[in-house]
PDB file of N, CA and C in Angstrom:
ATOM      1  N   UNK A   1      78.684 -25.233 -82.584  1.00  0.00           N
ATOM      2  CA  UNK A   1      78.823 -26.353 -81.705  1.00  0.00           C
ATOM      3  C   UNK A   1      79.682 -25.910 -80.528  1.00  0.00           C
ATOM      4  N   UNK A   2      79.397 -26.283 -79.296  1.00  0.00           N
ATOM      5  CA  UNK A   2      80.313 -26.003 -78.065  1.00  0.00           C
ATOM      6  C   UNK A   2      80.969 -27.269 -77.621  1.00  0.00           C
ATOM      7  N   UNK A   3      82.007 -27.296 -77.398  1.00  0.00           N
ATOM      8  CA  UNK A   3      82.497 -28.277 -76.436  1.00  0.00           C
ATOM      9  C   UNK A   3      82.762 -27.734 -75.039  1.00  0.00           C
ATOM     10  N   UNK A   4      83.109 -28.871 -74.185  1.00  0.00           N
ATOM     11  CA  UNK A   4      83.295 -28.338 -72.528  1.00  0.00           C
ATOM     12  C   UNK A   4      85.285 -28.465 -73.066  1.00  0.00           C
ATOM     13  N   UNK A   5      85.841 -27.820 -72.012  1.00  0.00           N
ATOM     14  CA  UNK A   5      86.978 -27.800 -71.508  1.00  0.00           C
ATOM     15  C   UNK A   5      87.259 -27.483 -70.082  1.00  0.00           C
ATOM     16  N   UNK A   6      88.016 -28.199 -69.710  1.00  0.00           N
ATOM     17  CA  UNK A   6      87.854 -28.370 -68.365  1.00  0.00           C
ATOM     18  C   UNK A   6      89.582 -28.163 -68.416  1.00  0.00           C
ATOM     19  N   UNK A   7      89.453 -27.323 -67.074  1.00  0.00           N
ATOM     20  CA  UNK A   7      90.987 -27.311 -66.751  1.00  0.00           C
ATOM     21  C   UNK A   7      90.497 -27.010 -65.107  1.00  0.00           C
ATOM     22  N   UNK A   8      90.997 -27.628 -63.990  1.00  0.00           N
ATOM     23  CA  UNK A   8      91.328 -27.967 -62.649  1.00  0.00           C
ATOM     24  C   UNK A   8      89.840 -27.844 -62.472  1.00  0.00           C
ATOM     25  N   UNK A   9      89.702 -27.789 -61.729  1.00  0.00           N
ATOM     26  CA  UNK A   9      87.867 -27.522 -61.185  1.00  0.00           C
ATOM     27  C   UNK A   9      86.646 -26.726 -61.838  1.00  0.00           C
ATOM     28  N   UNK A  10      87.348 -26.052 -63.074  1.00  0.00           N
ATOM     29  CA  UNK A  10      86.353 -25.263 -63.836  1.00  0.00           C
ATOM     30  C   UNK A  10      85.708 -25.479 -64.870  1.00  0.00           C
ATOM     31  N   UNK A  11      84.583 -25.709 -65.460  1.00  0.00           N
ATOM     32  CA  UNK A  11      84.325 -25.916 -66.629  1.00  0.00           C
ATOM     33  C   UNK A  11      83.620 -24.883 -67.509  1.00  0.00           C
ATOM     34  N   UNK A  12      84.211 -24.701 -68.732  1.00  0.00           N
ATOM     35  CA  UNK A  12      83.623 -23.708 -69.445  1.00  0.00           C
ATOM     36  C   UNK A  12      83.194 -24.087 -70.615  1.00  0.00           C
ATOM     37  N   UNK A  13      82.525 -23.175 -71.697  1.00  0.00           N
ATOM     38  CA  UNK A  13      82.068 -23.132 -72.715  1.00  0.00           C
ATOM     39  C   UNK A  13      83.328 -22.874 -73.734  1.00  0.00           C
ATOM     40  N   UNK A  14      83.475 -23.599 -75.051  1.00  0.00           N
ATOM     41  CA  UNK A  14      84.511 -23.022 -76.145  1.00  0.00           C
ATOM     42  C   UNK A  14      83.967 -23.263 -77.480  1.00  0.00           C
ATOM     43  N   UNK A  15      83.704 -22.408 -78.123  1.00  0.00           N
ATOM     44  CA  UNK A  15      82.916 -22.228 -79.695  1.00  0.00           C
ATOM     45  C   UNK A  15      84.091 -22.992 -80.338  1.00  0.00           C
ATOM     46  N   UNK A  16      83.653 -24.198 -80.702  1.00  0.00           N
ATOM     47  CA  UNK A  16      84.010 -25.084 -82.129  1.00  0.00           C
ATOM     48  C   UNK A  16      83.796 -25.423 -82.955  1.00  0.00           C
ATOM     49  N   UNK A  17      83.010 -24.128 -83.486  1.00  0.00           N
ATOM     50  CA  UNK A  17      81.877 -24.080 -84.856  1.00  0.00           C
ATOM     51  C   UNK A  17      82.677 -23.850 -85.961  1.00  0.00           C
ATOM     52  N   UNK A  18      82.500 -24.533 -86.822  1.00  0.00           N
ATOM     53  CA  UNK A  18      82.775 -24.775 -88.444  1.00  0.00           C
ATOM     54  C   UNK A  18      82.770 -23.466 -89.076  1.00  0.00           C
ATOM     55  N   UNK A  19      83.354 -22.878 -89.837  1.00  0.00           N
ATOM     56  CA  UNK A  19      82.767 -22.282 -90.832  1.00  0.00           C
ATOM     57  C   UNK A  19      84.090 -22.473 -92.113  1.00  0.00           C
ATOM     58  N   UNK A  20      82.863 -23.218 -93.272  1.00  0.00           N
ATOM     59  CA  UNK A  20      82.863 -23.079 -94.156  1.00  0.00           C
ATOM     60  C   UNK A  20      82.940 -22.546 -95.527  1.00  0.00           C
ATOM     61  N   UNK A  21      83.790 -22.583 -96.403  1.00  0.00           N
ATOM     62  CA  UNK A  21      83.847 -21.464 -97.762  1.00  0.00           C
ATOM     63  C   UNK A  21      83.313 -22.918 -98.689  1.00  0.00           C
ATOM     64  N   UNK A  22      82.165 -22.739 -98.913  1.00  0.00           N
ATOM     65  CA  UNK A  22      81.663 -24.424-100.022  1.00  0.00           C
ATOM     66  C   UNK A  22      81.764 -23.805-101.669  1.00  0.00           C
ATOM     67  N   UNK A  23      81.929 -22.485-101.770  1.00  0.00           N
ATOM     68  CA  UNK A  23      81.940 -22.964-103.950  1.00  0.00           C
ATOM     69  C   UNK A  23      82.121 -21.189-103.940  1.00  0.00           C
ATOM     70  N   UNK A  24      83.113 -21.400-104.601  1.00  0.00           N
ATOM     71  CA  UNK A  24      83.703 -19.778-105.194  1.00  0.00           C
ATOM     72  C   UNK A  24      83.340 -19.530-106.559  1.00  0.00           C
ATOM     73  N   UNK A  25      82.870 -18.950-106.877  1.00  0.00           N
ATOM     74  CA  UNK A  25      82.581 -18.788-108.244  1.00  0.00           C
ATOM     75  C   UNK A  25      82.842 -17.019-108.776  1.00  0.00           C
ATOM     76  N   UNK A  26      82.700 -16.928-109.994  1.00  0.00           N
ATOM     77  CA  UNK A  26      83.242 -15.760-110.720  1.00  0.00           C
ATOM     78  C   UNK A  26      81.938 -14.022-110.403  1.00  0.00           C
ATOM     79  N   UNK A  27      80.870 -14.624-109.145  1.00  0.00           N
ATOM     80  CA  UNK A  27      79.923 -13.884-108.596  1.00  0.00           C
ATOM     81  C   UNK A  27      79.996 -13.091-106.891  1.00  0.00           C
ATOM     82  N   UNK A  28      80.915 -14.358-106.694  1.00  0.00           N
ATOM     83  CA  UNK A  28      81.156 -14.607-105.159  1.00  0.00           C
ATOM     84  C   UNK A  28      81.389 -16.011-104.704  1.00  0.00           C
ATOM     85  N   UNK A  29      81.152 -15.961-103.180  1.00  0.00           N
ATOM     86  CA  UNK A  29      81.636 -17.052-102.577  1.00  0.00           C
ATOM     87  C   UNK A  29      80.227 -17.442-101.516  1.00  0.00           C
ATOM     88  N   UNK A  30      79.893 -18.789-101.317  1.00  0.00           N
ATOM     89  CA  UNK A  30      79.334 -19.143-100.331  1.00  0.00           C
ATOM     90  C   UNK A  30      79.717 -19.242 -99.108  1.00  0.00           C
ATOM     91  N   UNK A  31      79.454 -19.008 -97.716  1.00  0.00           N
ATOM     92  CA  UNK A  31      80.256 -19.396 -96.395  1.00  0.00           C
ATOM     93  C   UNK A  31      79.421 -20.034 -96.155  1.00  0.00           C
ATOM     94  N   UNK A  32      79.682 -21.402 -95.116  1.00  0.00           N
ATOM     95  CA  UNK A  32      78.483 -22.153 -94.270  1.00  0.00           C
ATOM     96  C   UNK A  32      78.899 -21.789 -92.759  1.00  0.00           C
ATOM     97  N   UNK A  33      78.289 -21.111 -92.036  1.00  0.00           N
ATOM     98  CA  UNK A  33      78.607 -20.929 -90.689  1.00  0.00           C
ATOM     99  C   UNK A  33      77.232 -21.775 -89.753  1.00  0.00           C
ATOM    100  N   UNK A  34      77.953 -22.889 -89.335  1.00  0.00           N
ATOM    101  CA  UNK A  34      76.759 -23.721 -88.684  1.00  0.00           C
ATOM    102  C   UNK A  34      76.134 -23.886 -89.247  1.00  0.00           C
ATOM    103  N   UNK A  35      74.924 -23.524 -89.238  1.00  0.00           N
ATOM    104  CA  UNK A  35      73.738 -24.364 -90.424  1.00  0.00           C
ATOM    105  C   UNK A  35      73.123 -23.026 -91.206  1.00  0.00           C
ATOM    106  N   UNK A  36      73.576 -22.202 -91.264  1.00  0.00           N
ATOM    107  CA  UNK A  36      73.383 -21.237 -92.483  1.00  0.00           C
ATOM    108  C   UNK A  36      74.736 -20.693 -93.348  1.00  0.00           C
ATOM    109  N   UNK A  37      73.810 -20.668 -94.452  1.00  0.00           N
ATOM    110  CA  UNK A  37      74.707 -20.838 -95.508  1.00  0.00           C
ATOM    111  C   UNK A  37      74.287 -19.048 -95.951  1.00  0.00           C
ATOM    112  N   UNK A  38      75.594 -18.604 -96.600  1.00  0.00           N
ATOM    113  CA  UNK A  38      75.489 -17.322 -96.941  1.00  0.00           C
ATOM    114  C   UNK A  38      76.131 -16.352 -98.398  1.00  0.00           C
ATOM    115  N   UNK A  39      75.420 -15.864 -98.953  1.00  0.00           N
ATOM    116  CA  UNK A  39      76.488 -15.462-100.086  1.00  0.00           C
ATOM    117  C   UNK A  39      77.289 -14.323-100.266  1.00  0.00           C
ATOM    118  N   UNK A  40      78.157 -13.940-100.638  1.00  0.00           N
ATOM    119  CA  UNK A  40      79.158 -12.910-100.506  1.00  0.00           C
ATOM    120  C   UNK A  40      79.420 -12.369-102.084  1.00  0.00           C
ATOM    121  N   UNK A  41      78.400 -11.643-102.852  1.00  0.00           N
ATOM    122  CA  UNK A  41      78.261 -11.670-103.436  1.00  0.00           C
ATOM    123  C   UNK A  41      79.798 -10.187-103.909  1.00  0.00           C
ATOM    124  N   UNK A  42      80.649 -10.396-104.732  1.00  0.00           N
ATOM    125  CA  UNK A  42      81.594  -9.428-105.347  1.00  0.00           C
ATOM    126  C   UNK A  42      81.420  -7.949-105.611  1.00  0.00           C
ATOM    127  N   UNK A  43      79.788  -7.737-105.800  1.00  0.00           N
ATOM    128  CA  UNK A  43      79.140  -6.749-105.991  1.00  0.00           C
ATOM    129  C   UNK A  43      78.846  -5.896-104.512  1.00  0.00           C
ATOM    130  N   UNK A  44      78.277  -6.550-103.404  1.00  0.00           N
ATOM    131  CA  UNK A  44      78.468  -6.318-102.549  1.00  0.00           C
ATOM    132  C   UNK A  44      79.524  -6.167-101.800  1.00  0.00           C
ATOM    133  N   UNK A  45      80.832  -6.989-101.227  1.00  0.00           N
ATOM    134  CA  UNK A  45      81.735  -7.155-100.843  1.00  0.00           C
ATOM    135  C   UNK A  45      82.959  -7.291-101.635  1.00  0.00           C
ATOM    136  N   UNK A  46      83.629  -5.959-102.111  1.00  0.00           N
ATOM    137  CA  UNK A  46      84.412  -5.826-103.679  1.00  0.00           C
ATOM    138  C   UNK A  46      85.694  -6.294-103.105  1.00  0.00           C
ATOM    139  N   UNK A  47      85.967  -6.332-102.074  1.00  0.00           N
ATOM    140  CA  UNK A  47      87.424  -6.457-101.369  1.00  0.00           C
ATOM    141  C   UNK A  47      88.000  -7.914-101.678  1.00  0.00           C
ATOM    142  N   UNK A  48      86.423  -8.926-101.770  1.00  0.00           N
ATOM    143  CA  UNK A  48      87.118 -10.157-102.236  1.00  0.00           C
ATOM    144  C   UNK A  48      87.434 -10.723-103.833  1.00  0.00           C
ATOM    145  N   UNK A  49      86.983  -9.990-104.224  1.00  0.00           N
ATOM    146  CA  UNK A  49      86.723  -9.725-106.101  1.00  0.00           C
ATOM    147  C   UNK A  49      88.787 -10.825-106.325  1.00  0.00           C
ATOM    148  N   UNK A  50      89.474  -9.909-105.626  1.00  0.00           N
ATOM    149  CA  UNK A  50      90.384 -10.451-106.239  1.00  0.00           C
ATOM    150  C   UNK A  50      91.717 -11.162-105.765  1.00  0.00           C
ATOM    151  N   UNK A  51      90.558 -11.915-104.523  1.00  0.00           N
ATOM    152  CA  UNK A  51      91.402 -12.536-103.305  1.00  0.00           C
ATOM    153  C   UNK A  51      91.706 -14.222-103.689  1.00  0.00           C
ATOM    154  N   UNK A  52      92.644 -14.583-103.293  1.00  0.00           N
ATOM    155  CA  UNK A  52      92.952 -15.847-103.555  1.00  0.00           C
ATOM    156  C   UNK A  52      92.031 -16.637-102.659  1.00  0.00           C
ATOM    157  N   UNK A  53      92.173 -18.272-103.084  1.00  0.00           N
ATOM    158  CA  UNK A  53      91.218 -18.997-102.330  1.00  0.00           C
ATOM    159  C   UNK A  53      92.060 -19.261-100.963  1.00  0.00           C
ATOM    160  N   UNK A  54      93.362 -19.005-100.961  1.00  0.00           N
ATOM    161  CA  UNK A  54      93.899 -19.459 -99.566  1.00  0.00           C
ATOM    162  C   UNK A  54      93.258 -18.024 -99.011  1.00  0.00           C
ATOM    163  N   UNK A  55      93.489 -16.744 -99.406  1.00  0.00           N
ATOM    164  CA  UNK A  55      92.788 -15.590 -98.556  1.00  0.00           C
ATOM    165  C   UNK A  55      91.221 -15.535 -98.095  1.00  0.00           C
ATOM    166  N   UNK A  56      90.482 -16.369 -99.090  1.00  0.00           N
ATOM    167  CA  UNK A  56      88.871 -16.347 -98.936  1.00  0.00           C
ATOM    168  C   UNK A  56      88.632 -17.609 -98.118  1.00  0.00           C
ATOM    169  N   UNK A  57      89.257 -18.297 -97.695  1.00  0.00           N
ATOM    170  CA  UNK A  57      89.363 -19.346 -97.042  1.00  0.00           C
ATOM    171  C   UNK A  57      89.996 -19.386 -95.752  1.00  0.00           C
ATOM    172  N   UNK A  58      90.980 -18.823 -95.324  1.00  0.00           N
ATOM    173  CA  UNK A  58      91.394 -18.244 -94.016  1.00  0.00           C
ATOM    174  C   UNK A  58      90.365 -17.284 -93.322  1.00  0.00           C
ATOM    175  N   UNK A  59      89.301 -17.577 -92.378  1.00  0.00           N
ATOM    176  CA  UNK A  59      88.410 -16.982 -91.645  1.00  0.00           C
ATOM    177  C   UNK A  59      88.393 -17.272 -90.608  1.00  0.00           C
ATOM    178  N   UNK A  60      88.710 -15.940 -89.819  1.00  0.00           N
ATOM    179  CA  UNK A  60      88.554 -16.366 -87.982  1.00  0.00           C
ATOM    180  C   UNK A  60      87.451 -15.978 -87.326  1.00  0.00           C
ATOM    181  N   UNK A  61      86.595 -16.512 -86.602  1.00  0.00           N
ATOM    182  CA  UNK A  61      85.239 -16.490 -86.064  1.00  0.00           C
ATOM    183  C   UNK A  61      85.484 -15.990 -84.626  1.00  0.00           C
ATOM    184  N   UNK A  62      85.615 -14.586 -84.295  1.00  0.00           N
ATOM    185  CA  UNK A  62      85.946 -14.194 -82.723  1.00  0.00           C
ATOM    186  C   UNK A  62      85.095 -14.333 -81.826  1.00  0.00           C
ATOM    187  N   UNK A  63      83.749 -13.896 -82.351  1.00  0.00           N
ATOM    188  CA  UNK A  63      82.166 -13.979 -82.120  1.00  0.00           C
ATOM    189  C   UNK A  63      81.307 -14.023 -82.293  1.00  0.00           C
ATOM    190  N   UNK A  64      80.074 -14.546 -82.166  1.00  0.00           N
ATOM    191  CA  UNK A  64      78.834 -15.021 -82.817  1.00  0.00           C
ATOM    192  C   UNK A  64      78.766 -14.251 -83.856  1.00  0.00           C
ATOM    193  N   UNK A  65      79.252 -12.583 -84.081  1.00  0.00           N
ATOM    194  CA  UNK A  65      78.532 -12.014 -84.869  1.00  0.00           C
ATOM    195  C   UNK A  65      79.616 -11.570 -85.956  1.00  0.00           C
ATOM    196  N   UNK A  66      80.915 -11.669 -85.815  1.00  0.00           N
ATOM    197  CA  UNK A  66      81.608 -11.080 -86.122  1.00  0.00           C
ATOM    198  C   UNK A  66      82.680 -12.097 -86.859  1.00  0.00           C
ATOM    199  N   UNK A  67      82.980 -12.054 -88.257  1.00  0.00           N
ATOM    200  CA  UNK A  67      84.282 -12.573 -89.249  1.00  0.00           C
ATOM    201  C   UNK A  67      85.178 -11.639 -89.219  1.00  0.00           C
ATOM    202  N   UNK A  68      86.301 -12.336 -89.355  1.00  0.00           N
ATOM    203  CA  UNK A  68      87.682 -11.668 -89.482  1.00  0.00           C
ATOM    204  C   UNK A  68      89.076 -12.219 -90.764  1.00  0.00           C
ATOM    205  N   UNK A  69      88.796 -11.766 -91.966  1.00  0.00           N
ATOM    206  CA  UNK A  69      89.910 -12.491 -92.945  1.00  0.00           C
ATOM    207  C   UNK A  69      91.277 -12.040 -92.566  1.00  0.00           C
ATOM    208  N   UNK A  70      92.573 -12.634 -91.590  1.00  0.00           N
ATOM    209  CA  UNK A  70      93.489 -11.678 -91.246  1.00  0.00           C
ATOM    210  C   UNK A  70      94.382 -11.840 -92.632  1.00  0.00           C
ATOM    211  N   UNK A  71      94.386 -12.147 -93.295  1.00  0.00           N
ATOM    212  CA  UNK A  71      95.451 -12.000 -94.524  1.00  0.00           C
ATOM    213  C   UNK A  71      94.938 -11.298 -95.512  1.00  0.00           C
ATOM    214  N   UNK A  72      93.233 -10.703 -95.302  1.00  0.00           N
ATOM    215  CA  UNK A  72      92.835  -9.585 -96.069  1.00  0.00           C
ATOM    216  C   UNK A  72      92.799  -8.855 -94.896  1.00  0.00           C
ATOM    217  N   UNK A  73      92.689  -8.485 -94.619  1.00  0.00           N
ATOM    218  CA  UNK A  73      92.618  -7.735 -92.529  1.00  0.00           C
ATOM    219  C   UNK A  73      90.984  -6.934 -93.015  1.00  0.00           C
ATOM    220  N   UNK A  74      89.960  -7.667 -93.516  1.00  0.00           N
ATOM    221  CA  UNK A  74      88.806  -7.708 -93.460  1.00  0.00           C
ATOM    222  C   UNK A  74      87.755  -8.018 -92.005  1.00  0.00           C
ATOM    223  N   UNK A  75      87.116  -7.232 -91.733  1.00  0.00           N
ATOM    224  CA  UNK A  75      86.058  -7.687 -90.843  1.00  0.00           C
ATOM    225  C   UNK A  75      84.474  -7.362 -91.085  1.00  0.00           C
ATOM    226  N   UNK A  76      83.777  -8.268 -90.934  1.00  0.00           N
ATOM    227  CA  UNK A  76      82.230  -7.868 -91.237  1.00  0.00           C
ATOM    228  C   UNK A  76      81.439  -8.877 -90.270  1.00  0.00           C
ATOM    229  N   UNK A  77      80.625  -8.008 -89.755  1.00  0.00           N
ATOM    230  CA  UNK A  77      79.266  -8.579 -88.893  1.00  0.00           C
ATOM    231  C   UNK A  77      78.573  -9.645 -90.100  1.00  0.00           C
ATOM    232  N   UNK A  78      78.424 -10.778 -89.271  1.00  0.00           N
ATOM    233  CA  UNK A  78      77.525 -11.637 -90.093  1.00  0.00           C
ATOM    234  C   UNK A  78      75.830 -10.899 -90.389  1.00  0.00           C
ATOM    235  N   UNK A  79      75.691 -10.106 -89.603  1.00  0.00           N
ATOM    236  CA  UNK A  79      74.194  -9.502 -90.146  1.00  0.00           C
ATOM    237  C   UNK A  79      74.560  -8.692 -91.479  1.00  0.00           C
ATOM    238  N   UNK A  80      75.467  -7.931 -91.842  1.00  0.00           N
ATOM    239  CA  UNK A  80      76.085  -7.540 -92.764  1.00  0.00           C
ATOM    240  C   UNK A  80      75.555  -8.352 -94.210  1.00  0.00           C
ATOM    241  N   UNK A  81      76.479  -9.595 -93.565  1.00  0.00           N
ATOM    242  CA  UNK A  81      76.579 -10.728 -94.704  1.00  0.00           C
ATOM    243  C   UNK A  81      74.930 -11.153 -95.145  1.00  0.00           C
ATOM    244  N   UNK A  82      74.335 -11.297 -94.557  1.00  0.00           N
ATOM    245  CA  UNK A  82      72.617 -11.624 -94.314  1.00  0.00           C
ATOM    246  C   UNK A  82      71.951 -10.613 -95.061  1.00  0.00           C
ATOM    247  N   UNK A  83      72.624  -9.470 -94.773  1.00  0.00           N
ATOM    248  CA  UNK A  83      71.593  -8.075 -94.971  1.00  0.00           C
ATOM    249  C   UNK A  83      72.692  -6.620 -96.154  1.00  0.00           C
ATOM    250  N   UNK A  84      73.127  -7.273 -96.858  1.00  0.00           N
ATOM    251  CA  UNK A  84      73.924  -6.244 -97.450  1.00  0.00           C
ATOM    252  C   UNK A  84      73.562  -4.743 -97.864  1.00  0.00           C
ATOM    253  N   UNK A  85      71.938  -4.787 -98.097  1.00  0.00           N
ATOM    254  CA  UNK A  85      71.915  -3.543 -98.362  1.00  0.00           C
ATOM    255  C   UNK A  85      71.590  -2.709 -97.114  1.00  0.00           C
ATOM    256  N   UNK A  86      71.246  -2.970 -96.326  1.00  0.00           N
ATOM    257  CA  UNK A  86      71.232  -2.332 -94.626  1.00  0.00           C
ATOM    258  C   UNK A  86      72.398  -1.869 -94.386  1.00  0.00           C
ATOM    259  N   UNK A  87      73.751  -1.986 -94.389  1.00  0.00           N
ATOM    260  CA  UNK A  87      75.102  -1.740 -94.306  1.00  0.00           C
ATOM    261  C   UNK A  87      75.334  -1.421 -95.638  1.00  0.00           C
ATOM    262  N   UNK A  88      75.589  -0.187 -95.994  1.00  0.00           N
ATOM    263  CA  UNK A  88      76.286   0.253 -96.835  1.00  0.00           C
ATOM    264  C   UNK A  88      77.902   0.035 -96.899  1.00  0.00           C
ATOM    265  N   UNK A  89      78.514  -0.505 -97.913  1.00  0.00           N
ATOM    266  CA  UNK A  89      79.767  -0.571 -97.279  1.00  0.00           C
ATOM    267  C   UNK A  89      80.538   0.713 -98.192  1.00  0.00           C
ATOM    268  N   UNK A  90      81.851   0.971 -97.785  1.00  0.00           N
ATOM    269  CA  UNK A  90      82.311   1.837 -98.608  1.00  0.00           C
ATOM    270  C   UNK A  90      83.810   1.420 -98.821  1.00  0.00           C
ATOM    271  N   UNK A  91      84.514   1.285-100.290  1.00  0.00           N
ATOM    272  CA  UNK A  91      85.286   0.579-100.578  1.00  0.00           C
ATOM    273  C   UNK A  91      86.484   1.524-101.305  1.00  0.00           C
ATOM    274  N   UNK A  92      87.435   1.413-101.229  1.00  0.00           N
ATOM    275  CA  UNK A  92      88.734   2.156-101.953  1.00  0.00           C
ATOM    276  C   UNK A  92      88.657   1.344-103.593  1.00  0.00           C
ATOM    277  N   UNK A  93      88.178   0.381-103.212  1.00  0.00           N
ATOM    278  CA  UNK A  93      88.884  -0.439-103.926  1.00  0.00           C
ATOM    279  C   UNK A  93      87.402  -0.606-105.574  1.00  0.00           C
ATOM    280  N   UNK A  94      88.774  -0.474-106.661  1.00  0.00           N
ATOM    281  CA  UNK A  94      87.632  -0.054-107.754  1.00  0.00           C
ATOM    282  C   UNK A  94      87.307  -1.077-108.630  1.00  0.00           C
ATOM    283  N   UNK A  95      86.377  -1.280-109.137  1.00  0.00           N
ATOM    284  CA  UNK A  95      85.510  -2.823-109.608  1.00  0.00           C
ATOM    285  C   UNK A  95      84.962  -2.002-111.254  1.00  0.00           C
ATOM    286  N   UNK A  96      85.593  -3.141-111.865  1.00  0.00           N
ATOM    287  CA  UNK A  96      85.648  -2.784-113.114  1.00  0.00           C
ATOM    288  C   UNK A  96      84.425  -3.637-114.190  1.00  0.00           C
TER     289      UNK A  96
END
C-alpha cells in the first residue's frame, strides 16, 4: 500500500505495506507481505529454527524485494523466500 506525504510543495510516494508473521509452528513460519503469503520453512532457512517470536516477528521491509530481521541481522530477497531451492543458502549454523 502507498500513501502520499507531502511536505512543502512536494509530493511523494512512501511504502506502508504490512508485513505479517500469521502462525509459527514447529516447521516454520508463515509471512504475509501484501497479499502473498509465504513459508519459511526451518529446513530451508535454519537461522530461524531457534529464534524467538519477538526475533521472527521484528521485520524491516527496505525494498520491494528485500527483508531484513535486525535482531537476527538476517537478510533475504523475497524471491529467495518464493523460490528456496534456486538460492542455495549456506549456513554455520547446525540443525539437528
Amino acid at each position: 500500500m502507498l500513501g502520499k506525504h507531502t511536505s512543502g510543495n512536494n509530493i511523494s510516494q512512501v511504502n506502508t505495506s504490512a508485513i505479517e508473521v500469521s502462525l509459527v509452528s514447529s516447521q516454520g513460519f508463515w509471512l504475509l507481505i501484501e497479499n502473498e503469503e509465504l513459508f519459511l520453512a526451518y529446513a530451508d532457512f535454519p537461522w530461524f529454527k531457534k529464534a524467538t517470536i519477538e526475533q521472527i516477528t521484528n521485520i524491516v521491509h527496505p525494498s520491494a524485494n528485500h527483508l531484513y530481521w535486525p535482531s537476527l541481522d538476517i537478510d533475504l530477497s523475497v524471491e529467495s523466500i518464493r523460490n528456496p531451492k534456486e538460492f542455495p543458502l549456506i549456513s554455520k549454523v547446525k540443525t539437528h
